[in-house]
Protein backbone atom coordinates (compact mmCIF):
# COMPACT_ATOMS: atom_id res chain seq x y z
CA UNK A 1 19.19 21.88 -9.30
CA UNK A 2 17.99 20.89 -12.82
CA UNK A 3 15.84 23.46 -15.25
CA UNK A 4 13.70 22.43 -17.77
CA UNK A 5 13.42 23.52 -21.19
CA UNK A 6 17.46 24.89 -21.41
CA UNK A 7 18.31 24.44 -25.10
CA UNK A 8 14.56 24.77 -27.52
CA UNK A 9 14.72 24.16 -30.79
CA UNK A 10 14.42 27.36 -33.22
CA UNK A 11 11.44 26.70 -34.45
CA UNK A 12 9.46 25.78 -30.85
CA UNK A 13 11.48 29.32 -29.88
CA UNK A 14 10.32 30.76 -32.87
CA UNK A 15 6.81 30.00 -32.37
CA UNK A 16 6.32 30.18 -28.90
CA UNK A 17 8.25 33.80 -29.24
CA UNK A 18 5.50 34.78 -31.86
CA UNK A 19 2.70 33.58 -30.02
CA UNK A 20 3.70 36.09 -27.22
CA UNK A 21 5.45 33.78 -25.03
CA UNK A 22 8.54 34.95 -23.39
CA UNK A 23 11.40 31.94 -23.29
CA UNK A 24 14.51 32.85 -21.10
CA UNK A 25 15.69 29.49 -19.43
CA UNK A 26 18.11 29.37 -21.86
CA UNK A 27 19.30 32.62 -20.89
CA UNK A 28 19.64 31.68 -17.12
CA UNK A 29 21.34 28.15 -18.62
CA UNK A 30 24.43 30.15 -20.15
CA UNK A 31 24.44 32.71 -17.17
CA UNK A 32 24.96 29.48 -14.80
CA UNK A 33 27.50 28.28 -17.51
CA UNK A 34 29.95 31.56 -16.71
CA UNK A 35 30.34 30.99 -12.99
CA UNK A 36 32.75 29.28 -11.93
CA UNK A 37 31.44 27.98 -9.22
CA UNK A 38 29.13 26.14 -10.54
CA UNK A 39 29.47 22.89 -12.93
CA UNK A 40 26.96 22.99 -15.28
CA UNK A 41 26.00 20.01 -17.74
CA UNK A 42 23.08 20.14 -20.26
CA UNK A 43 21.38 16.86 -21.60
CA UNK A 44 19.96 18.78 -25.51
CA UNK A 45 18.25 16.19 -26.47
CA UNK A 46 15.61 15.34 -23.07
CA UNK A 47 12.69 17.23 -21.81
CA UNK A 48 11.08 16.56 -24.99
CA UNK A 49 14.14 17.59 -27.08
CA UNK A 50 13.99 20.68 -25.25
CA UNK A 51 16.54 20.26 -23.09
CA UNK A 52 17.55 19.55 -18.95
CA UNK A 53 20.22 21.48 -17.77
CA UNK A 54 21.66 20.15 -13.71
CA UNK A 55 23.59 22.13 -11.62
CA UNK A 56 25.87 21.76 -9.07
CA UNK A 57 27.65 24.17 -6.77
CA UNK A 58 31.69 22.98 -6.98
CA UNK A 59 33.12 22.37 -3.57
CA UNK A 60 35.68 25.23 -3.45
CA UNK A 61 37.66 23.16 -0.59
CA UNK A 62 38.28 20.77 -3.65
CA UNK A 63 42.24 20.65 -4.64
CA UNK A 64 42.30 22.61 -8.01
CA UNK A 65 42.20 19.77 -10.08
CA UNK A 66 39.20 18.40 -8.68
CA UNK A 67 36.91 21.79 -9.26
């Protein structure tokens, strides 16, 4: 899965956040980032320096060292 948008800069948050806008992808991007189950790799600088965050579900038959 990739999400657009993951990582704004402050002052596109700032401003989009003061126009009325609600931003949460970034919220959802460091959620992901906690499970374990999941690898979870952000490019910051893409999506129009916005960030794009992919994510993958870890195979959990993996030896440890592989997850």
């Amino acid at each position: 899965m990739f999400l657009h948008d993951t990582c704004p800069w402050k002052s596109t948050y700032e401003k989009k956040i003061a126009g009325g806008k609600q931003i949460t992808t970034h919220q959802v991007r460091k959620a992901l980032e906690r499970n374990d189950k999941l690898d979870v790799f952000t490019w910051r600088y893409t999506a129009s320096n916005c960030g794009l965050t992919m994510v993958l579900k870890k195979d959990m038959t993996e030896p440890f060292y592989r997850t």
